[in-house]
PDB file of N, CA and C in Angstrom:
ATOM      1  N   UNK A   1       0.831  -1.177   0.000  1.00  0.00           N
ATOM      2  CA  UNK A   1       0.000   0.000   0.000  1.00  0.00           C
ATOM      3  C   UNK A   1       0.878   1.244   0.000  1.00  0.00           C
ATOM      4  N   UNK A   2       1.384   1.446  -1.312  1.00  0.00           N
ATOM      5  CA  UNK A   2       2.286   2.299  -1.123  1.00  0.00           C
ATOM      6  C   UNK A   2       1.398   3.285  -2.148  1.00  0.00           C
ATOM      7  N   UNK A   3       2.180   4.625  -1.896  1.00  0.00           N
ATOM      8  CA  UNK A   3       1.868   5.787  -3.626  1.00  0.00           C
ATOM      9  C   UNK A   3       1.814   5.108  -5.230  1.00  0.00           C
ATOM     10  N   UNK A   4       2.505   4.861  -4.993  1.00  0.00           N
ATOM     11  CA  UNK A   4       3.004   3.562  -6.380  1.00  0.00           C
ATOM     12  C   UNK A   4       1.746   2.997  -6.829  1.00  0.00           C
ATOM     13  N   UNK A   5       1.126   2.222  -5.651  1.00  0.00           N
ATOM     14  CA  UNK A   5       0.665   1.257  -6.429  1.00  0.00           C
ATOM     15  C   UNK A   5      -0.752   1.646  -5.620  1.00  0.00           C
ATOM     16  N   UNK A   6      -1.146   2.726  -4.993  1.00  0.00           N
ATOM     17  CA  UNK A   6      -2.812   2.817  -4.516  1.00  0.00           C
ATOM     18  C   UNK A   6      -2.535   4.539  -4.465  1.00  0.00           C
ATOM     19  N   UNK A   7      -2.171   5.026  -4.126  1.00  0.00           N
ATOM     20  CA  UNK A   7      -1.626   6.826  -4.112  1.00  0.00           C
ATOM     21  C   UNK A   7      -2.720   7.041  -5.090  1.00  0.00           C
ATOM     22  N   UNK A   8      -3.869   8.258  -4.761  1.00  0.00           N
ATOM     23  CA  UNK A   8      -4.431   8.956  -5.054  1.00  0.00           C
ATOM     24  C   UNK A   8      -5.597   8.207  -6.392  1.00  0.00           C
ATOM     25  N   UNK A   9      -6.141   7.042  -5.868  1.00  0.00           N
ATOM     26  CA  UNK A   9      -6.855   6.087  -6.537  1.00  0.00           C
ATOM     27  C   UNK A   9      -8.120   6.430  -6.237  1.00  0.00           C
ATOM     28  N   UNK A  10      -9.261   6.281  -6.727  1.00  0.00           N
ATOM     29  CA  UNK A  10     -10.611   6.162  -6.328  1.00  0.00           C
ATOM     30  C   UNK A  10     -11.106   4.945  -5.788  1.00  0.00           C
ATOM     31  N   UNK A  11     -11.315   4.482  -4.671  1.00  0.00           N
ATOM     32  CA  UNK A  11     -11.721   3.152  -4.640  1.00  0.00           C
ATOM     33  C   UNK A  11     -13.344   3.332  -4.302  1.00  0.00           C
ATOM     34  N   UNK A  12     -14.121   2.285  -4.836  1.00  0.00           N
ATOM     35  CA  UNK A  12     -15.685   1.862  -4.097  1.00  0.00           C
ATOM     36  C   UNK A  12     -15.294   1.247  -2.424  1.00  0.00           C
ATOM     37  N   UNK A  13     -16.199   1.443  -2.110  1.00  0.00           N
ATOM     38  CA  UNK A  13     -16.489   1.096  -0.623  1.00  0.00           C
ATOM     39  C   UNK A  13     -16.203  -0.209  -0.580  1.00  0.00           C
ATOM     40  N   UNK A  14     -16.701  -0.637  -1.493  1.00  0.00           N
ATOM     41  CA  UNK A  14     -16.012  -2.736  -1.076  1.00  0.00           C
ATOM     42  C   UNK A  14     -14.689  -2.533  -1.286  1.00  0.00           C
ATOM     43  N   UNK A  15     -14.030  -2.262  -2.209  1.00  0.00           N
ATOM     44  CA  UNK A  15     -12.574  -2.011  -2.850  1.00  0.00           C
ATOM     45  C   UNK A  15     -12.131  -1.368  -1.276  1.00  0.00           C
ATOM     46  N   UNK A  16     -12.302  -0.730  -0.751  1.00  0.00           N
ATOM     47  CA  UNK A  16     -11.685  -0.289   0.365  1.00  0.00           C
ATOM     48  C   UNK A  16     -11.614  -1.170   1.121  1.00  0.00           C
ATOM     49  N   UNK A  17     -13.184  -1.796   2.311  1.00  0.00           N
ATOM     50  CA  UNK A  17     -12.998  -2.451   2.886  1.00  0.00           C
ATOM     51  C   UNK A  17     -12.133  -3.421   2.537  1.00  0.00           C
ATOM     52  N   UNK A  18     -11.961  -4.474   1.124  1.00  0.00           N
ATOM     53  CA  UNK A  18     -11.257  -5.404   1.296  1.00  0.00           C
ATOM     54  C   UNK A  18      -9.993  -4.991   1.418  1.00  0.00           C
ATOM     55  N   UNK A  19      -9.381  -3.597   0.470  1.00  0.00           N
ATOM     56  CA  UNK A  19      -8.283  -3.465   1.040  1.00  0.00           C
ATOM     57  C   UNK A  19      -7.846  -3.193   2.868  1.00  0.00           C
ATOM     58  N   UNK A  20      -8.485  -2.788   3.531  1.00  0.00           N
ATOM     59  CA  UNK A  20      -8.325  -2.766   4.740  1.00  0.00           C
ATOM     60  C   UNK A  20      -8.184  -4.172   6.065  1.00  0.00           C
ATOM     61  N   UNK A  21      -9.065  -4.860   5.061  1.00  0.00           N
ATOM     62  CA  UNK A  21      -9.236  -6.089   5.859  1.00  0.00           C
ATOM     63  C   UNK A  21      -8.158  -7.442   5.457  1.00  0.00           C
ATOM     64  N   UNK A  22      -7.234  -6.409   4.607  1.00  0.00           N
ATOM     65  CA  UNK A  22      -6.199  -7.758   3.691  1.00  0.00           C
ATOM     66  C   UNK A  22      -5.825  -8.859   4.743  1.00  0.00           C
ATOM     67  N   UNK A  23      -5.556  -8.495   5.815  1.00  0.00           N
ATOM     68  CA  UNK A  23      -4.412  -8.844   7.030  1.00  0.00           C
ATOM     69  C   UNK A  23      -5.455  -9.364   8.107  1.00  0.00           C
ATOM     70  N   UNK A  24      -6.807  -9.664   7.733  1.00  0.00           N
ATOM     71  CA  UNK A  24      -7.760 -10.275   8.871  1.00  0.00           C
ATOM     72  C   UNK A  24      -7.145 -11.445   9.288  1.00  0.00           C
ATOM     73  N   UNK A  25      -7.040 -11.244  11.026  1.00  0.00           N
ATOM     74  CA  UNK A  25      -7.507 -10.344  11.870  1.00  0.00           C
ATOM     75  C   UNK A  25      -7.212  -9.013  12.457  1.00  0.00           C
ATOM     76  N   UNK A  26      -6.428  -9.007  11.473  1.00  0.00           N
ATOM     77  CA  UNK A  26      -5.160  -7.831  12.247  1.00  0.00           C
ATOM     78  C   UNK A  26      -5.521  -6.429  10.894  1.00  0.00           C
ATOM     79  N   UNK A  27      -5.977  -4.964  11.878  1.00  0.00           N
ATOM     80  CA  UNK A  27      -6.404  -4.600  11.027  1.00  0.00           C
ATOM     81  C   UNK A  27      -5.150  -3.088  11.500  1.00  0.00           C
ATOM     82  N   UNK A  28      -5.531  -2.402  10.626  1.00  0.00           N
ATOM     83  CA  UNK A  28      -4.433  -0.443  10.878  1.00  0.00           C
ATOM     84  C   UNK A  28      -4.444  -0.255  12.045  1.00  0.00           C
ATOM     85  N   UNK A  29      -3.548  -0.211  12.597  1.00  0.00           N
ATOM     86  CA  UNK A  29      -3.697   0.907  13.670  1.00  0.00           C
ATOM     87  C   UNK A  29      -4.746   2.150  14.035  1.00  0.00           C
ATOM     88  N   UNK A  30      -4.470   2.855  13.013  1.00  0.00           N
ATOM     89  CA  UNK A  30      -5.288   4.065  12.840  1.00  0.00           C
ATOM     90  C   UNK A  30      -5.647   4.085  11.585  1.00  0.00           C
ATOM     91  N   UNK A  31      -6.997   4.904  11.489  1.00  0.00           N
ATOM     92  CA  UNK A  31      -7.595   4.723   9.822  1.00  0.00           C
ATOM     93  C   UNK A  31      -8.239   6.416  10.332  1.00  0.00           C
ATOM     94  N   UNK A  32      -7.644   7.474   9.364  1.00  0.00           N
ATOM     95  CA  UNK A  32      -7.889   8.443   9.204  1.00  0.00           C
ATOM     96  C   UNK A  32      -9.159   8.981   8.375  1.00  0.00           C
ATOM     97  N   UNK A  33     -10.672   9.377   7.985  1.00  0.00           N
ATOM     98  CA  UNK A  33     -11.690  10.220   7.060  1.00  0.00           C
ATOM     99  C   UNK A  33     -12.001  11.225   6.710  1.00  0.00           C
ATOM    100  N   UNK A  34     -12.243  12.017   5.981  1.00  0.00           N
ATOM    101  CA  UNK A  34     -12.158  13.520   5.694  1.00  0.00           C
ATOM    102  C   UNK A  34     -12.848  13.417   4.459  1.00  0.00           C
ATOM    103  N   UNK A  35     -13.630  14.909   4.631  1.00  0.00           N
ATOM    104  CA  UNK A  35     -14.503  14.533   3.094  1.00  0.00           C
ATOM    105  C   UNK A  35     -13.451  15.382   2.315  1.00  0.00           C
ATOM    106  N   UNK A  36     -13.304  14.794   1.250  1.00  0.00           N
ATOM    107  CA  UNK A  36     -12.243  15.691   0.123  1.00  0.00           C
ATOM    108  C   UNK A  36     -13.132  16.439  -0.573  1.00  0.00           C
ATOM    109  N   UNK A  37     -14.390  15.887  -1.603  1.00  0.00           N
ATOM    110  CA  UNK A  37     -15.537  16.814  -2.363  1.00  0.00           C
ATOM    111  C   UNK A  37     -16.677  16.133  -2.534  1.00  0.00           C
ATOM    112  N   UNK A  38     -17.923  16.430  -2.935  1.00  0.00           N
ATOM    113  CA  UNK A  38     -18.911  16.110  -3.491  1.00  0.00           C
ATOM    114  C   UNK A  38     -19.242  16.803  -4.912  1.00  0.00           C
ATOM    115  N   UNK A  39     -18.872  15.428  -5.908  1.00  0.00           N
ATOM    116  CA  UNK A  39     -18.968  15.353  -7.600  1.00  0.00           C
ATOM    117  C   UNK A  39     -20.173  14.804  -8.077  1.00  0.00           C
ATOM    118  N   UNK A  40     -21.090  15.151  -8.607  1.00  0.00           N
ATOM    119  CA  UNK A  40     -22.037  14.940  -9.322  1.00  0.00           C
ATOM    120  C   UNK A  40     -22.976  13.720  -8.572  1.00  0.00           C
ATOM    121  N   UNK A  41     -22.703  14.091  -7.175  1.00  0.00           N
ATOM    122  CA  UNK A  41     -23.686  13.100  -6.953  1.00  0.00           C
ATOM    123  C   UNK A  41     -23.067  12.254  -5.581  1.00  0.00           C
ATOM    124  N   UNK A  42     -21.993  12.033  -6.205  1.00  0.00           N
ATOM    125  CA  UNK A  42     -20.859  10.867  -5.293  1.00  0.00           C
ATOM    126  C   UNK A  42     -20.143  11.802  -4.090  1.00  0.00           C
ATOM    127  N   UNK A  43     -19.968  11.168  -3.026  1.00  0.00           N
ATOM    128  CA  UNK A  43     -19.192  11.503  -2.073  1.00  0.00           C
ATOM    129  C   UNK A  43     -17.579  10.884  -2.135  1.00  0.00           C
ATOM    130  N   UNK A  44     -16.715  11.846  -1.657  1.00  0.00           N
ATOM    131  CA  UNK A  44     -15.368  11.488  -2.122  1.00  0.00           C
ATOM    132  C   UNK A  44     -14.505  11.697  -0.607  1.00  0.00           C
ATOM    133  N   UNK A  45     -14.210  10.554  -0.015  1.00  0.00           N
ATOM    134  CA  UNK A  45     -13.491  11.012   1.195  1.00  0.00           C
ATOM    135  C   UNK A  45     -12.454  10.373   0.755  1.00  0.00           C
ATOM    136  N   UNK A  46     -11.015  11.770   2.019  1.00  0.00           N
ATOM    137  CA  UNK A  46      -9.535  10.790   1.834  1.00  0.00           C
ATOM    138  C   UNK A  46      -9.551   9.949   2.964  1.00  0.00           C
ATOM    139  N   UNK A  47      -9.043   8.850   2.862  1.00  0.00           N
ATOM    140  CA  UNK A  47      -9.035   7.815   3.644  1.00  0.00           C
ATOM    141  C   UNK A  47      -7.359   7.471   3.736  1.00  0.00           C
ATOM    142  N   UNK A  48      -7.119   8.214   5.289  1.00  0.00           N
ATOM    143  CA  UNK A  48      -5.555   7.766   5.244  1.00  0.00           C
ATOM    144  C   UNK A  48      -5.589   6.609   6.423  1.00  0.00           C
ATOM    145  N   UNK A  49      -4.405   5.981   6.292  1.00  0.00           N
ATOM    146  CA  UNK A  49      -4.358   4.719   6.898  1.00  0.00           C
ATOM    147  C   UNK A  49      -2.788   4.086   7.330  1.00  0.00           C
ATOM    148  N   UNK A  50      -2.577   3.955   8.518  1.00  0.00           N
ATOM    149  CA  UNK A  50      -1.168   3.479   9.214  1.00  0.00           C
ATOM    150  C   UNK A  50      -1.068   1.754   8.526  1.00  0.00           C
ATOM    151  N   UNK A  51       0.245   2.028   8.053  1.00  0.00           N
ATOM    152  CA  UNK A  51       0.841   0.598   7.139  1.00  0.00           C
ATOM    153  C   UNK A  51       1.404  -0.157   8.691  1.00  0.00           C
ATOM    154  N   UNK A  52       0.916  -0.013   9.378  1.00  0.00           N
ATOM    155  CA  UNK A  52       1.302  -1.019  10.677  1.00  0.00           C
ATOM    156  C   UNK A  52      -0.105  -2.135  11.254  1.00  0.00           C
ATOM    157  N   UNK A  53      -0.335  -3.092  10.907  1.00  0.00           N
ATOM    158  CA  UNK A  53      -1.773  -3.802  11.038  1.00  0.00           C
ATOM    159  C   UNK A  53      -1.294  -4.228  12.434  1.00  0.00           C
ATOM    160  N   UNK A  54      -2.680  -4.365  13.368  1.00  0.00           N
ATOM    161  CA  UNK A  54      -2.732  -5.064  15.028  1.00  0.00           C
ATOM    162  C   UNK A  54      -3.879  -5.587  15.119  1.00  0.00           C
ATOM    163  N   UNK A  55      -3.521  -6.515  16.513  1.00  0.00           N
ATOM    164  CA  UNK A  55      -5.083  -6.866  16.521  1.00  0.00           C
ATOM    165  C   UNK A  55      -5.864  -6.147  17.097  1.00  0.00           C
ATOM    166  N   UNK A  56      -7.649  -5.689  17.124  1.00  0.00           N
ATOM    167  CA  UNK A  56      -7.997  -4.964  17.686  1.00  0.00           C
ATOM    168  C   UNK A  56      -7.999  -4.696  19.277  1.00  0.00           C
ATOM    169  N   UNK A  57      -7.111  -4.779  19.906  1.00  0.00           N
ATOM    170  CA  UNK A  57      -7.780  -5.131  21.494  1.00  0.00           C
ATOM    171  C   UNK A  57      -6.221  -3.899  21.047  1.00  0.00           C
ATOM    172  N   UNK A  58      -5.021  -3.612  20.070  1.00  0.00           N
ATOM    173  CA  UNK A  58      -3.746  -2.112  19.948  1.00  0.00           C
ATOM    174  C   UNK A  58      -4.553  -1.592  19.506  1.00  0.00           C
ATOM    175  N   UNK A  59      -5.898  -1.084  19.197  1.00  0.00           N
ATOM    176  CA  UNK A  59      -6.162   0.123  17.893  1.00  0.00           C
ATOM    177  C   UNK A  59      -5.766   1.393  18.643  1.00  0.00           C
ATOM    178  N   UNK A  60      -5.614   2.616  17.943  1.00  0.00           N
ATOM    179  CA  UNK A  60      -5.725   3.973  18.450  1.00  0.00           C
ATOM    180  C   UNK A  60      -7.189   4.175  18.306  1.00  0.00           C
ATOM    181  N   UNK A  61      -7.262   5.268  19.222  1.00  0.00           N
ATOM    182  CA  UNK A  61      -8.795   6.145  18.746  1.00  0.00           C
ATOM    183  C   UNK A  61      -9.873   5.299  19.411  1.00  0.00           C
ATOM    184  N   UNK A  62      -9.471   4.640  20.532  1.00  0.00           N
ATOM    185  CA  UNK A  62     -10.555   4.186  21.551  1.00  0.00           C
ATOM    186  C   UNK A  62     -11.994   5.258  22.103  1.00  0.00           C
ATOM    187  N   UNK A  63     -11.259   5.877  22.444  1.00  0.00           N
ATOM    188  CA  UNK A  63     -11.624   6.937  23.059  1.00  0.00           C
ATOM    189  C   UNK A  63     -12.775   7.508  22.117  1.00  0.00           C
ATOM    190  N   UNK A  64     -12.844   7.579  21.562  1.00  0.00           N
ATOM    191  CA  UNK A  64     -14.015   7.919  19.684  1.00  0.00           C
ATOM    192  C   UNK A  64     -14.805   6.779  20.366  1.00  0.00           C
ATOM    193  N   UNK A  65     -14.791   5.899  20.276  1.00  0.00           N
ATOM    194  CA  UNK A  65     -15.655   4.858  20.547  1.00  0.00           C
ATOM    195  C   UNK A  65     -15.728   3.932  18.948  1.00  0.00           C
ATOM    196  N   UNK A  66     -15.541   4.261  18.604  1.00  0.00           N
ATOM    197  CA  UNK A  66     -14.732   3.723  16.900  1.00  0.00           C
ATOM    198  C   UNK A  66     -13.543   3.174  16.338  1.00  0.00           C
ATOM    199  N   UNK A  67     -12.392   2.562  17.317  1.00  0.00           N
ATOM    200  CA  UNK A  67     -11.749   2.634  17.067  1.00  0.00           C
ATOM    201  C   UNK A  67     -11.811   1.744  15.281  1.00  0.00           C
ATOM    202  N   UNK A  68     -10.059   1.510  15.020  1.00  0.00           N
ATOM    203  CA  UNK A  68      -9.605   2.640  14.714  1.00  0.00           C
ATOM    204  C   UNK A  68      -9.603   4.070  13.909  1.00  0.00           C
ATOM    205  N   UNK A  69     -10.991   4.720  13.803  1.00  0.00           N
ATOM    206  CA  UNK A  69     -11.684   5.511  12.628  1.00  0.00           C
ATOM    207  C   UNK A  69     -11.356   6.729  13.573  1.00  0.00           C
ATOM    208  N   UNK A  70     -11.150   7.915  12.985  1.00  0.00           N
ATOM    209  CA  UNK A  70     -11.280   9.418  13.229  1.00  0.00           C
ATOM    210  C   UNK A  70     -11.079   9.865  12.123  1.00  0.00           C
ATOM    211  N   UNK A  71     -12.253  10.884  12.661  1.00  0.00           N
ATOM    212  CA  UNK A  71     -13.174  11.650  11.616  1.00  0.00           C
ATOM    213  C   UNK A  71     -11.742  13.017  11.265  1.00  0.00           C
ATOM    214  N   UNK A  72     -11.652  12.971  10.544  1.00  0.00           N
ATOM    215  CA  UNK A  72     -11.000  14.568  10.736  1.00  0.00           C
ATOM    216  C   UNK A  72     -11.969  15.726   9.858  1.00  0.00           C
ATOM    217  N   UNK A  73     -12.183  16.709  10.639  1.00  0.00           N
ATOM    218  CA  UNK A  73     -12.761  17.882  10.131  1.00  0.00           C
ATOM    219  C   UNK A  73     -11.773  19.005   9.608  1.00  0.00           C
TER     220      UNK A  73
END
């Protein structure tokens, strides 16, 4: 999951999840959201994400009650 080879891609929502879930059970650390724009319809968030996978019992962002998701505004 580098620039190379996913850097500034559009993915669908399944295309994401599976990329996120490659490493089940062991998922990011932290998984960053932000809306980037709304295009003709579609919603477009950046979705950044720590290349370090754990199991959930390490996530960051407990505290959200979500881990590992934060919203960034």
């Amino acid at each position: 999951m580098s620039d190379k080879n996913i850097g500034n891609r559009l993915l669908t929502l399944d295309e994401t999840v599976r990329l996120v879930a490659c490493k089940s059970p062991l998922v990011p650390i932290w998984i960053n959201i932000s809306l980037n724009e709304i295009n003709c319809g579609n919603i477009i968030f950046k979705f950044e994400t720590s290349l370090r996978f754990r199991k959930p019992s390490l996530l960051r962002n407990v505290e959200t009650g979500h881990p590992p998701f934060k919203a960034i505004l």
